[in-house]
Protein backbone atom coordinates (compact mmCIF):
# COMPACT_ATOMS: atom_id res chain seq x y z
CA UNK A 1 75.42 -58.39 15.29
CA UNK A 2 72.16 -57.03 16.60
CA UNK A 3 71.30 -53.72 16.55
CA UNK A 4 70.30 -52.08 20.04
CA UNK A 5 67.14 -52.01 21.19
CA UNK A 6 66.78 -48.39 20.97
CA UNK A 7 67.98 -48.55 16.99
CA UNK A 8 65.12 -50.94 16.38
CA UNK A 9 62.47 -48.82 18.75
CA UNK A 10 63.44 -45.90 16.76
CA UNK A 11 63.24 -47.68 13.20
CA UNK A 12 59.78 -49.03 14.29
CA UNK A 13 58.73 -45.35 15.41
CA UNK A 14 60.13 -43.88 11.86
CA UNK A 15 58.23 -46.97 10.15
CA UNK A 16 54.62 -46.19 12.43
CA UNK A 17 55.36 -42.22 11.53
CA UNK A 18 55.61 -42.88 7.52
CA UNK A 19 52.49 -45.15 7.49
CA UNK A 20 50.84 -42.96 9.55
CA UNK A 21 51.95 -40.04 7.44
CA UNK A 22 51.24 -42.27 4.13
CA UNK A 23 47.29 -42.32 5.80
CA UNK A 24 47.05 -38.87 6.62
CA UNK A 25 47.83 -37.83 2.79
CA UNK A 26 45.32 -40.39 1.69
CA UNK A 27 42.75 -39.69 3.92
CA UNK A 28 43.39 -35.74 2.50
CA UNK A 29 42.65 -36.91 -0.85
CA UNK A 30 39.78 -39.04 -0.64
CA UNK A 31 38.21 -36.11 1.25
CA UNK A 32 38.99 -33.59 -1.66
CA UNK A 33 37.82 -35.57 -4.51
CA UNK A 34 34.44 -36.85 -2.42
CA UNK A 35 34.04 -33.68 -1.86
CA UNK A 36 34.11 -32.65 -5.69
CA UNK A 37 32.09 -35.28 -6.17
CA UNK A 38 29.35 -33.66 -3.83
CA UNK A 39 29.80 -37.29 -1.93
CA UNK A 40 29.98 -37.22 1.83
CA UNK A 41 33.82 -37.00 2.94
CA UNK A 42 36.14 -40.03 3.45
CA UNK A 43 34.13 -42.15 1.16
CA UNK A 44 35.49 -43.88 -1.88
CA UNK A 45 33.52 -44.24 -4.31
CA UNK A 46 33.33 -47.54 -6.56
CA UNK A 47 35.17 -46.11 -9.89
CA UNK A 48 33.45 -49.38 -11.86
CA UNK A 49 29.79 -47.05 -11.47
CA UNK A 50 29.17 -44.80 -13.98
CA UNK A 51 27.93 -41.07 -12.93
CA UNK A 52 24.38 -40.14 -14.16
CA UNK A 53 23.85 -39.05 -18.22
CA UNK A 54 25.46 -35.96 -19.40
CA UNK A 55 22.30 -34.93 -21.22
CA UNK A 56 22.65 -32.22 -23.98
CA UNK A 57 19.53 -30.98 -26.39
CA UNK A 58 19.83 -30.36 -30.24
CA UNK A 59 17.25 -28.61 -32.11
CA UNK A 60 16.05 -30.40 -35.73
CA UNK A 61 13.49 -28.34 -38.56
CA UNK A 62 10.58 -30.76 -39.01
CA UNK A 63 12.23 -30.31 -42.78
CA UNK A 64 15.22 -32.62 -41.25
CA UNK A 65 12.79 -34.99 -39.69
CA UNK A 66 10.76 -35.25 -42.73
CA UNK A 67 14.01 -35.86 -45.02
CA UNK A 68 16.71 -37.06 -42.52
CA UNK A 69 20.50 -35.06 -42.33
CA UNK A 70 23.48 -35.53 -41.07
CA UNK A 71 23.69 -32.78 -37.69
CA UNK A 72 27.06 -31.53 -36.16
CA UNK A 73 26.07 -30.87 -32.55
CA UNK A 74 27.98 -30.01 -29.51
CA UNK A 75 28.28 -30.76 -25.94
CA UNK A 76 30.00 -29.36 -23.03
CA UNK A 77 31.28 -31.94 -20.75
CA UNK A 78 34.01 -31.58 -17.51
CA UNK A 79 36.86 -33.60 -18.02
CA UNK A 80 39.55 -33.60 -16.18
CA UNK A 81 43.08 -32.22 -17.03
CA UNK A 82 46.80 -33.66 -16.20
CA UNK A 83 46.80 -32.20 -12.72
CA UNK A 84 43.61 -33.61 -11.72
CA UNK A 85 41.71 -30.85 -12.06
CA UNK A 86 38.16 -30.63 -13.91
CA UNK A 87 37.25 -28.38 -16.84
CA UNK A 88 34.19 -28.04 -19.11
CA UNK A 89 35.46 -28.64 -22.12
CA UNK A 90 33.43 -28.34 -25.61
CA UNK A 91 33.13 -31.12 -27.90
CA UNK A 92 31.61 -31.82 -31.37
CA UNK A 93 29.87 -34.21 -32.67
CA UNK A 94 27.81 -35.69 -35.65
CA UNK A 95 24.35 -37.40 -35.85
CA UNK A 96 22.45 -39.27 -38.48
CA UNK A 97 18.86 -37.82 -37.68
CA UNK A 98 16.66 -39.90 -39.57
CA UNK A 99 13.59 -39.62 -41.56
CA UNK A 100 10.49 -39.97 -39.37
CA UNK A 101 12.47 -38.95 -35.78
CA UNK A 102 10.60 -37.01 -33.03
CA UNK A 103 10.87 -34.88 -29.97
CA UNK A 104 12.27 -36.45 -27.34
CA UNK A 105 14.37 -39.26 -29.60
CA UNK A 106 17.97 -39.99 -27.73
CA UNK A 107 21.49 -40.54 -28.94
CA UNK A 108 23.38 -42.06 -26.09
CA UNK A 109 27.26 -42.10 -26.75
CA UNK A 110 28.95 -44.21 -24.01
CA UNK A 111 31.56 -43.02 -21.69
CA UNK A 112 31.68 -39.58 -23.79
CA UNK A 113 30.23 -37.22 -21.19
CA UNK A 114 31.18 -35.38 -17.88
CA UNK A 115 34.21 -36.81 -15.65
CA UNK A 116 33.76 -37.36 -11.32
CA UNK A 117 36.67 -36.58 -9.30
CA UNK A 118 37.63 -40.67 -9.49
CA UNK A 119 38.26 -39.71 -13.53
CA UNK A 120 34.97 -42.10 -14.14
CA UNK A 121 33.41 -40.79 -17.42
CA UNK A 122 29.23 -40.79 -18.09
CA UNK A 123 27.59 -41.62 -20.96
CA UNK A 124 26.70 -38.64 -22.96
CA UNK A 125 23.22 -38.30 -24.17
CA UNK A 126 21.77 -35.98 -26.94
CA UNK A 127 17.88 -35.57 -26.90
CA UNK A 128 16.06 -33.90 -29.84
CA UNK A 129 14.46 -31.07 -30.03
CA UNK A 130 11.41 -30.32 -32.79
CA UNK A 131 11.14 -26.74 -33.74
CA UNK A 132 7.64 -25.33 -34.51
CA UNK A 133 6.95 -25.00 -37.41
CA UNK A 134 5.16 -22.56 -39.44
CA UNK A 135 2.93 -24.06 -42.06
CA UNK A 136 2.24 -27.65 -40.74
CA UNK A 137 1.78 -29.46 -37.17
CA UNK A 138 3.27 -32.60 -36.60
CA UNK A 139 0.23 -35.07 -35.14
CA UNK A 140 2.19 -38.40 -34.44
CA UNK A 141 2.87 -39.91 -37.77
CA UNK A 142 0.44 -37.35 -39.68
CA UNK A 143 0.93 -33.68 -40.98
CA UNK A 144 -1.37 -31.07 -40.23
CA UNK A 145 -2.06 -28.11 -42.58
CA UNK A 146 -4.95 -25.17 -42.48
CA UNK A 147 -6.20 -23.53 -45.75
CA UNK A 148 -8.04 -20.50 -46.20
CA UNK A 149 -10.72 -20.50 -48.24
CA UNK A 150 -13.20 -18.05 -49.82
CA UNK A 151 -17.17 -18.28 -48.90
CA UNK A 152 -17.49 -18.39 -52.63
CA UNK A 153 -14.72 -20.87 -53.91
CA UNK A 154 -16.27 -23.07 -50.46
CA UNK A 155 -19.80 -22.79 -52.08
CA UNK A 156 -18.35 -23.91 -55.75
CA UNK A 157 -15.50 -25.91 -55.46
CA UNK A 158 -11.44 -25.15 -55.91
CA UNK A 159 -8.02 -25.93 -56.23
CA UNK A 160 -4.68 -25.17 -54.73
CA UNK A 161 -1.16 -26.54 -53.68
CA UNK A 162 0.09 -27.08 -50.95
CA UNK A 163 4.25 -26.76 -50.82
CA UNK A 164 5.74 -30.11 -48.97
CA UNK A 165 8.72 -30.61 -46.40
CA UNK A 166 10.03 -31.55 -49.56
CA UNK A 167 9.64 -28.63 -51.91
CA UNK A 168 7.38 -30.95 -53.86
CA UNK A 169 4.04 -28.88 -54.77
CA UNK A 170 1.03 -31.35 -54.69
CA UNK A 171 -2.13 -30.20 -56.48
CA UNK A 172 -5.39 -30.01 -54.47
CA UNK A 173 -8.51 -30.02 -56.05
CA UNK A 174 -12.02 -29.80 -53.89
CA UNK A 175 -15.09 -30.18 -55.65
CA UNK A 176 -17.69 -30.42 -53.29
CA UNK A 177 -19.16 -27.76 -50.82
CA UNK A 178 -17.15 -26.95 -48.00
CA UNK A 179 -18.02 -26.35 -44.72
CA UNK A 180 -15.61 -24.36 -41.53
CA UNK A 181 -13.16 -26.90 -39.84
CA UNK A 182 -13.98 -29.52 -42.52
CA UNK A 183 -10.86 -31.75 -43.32
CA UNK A 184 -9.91 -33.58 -46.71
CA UNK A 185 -6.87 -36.32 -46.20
CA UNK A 186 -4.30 -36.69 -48.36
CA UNK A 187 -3.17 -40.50 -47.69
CA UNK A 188 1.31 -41.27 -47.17
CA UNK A 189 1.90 -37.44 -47.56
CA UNK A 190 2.45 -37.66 -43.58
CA UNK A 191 5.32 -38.04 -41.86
CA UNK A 192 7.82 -41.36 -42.54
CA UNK A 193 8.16 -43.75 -40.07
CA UNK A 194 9.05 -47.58 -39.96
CA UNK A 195 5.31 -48.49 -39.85
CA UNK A 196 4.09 -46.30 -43.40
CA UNK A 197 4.44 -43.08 -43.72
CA UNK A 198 1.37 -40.80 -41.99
CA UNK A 199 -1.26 -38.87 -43.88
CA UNK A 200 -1.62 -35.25 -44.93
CA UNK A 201 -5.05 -33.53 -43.07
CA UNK A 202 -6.03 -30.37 -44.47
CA UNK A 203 -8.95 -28.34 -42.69
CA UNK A 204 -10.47 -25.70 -44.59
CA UNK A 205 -11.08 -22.35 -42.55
CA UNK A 206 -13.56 -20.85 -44.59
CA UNK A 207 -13.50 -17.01 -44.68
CA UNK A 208 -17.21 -15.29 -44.93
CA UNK A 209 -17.03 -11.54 -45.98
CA UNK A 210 -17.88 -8.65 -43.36
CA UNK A 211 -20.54 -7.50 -44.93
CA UNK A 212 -22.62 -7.12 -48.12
CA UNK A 213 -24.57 -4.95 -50.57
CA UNK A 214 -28.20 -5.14 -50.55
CA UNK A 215 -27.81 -6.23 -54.30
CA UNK A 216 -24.74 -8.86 -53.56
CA UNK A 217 -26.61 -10.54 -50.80
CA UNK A 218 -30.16 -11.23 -53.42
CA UNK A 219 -27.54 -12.85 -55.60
CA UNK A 220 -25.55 -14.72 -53.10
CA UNK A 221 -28.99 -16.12 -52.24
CA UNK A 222 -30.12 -17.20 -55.00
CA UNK A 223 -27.01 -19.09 -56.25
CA UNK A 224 -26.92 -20.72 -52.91
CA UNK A 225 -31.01 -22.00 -53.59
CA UNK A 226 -30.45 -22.95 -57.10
CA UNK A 227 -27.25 -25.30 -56.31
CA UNK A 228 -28.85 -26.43 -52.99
C-alpha cells in the first residue's frame, strides 16, 4: 500500500530538515576550530600538514660542550584534552649534548610539540643555548684565554697553568720576551669537533706598573739594555 502523498512530502521535509540541521552543526564546528586555529572561518584545513616547529631553547655550560652530558630539558606544548579543548601542558625530556656542540645546534623530535584545533601535532624542536663563560671564549673550534702578566716576568720569561674545561691543569712555560696582545697557541687543547679538536690561544695582557722610583726606573733600564 502506498503511503499518501502528504506522508511522503512530510518524510522528505523531516529528511531536508535533519540534513540541513546535520550542516548547520558542521558548519558551527569547522568555524570554531578554524577559528582556534587563527584560520579564516569555514575552512578545513588539510589534517595530513603539519603546523610550524614548536621551538623551545635549553641552555648548555661550555663545560658540557667541551665534555658532552646527558640534559633533562623541558617544553611546554598545547595539547588537546578529551573534550577537545587545548592546554599547555609541560613535558620532559632528555638530550645527548655532545662533545664539540654549539649555539644554535637543533634537536627536532617529530610530532612531539603543540596540537591545532584539527588535533594535528608539530614537531618539537630544542635549540641550544651557549652560556658565557668566564675564563675562556669559544672562537669556532678554538678556545680563547687572556693572561695577566707582570712587566717584569714579560721582560724575563715565566710559567703558569691554565685550569681546562676539564679540570686538567696544563703547565705553561714562556721563555721569550713578551709583548701586550701577543698570543702563544697551545695546539688540540681547543674545542672537539668531528674534524680535530681546535687549539688553545692565549694572549698575554701585560701589566706595566703606575709609576716608579727614581732608583727603580735606573735599574729597570739597565736590565732592559743589558738583555736587549
Amino acid at each position: 500500500v502506498r503511503p499518501p502523498d502528504k506522508m511522503l512530502d512530510s518524510l522528505f521535509r523531516l529528511m531536508c530538515f535533519m540534513t540541513a540541521l546535520e550542516g548547520t552543526a558542521a558548519c558551527i564546528e569547522r568555524s570554531k576550530r578554524a577559528h582556534l586555529s587563527d584560520g579564516p572561518p569555514y575552512e578545513e584545513a588539510d589534517p595530513s600538514e603539519k603546523p610550524p616547529n614548536t621551538l623551545s631553547i635549553f641552555d648548555c655550560t661550555l663545560e658540557e660542550l667541551y665534555k658532552g652530558t646527558s640534559k633533562s630539558v623541558h617544553a611546554v606544548c598545547r595539547e588537546m584534552d578529551v573534550n577537545g579543548h587545548l592546554e599547555a601542558i609541560k613535558r620532559e625530556f632528555t638530550v645527548e649534548v655532545k662533545p664539540g656542540w654549539k649555539k644554535g645546534t637543533r634537536i627536532t623530535y617529530e610530532r612531539r610539540g603543540n596540537q591545532d584545533a584539527h588535533g594535528t601535532r608539530a614537531d618539537l624542536t630544542f635549540v641550544l643555548n651557549e652560556l658565557p663563560h668566564k675564563t675562556f671564549v669559544r672562537d669556532g673550534r678554538d678556545l680563547r684565554y687572556t693572561h695577566n702578566v707582570h712587566l717584569a716576568d714579560a721582560l724575563s720569561g715565566f710559567e703558569f697553568e691554565v685550569t681546562h674545561l676539564d679540570g686538567r691543569r696544563l703547565p705553561i712555560t714562556v721563555q721569550h720576551v713578551v709583548g701586550p696582545g701577543q698570543t702563544k697557541v697551545v695546539p688540540g687543547e681547543g674545542m672537539p669537533s668531528k674534524t680535530g679538536p681546535g687549539d688553545l690561544i692565549i694572549e698575554f695582557n701585560v701589566q706595566f706598573p703606575r709609576r716608579l722610583k727614581d732608583k727603580e726606573k735606573l735599574v729597570s733600564l739597565e736590565d732592559v739594555h743589558s738583555t736587549g
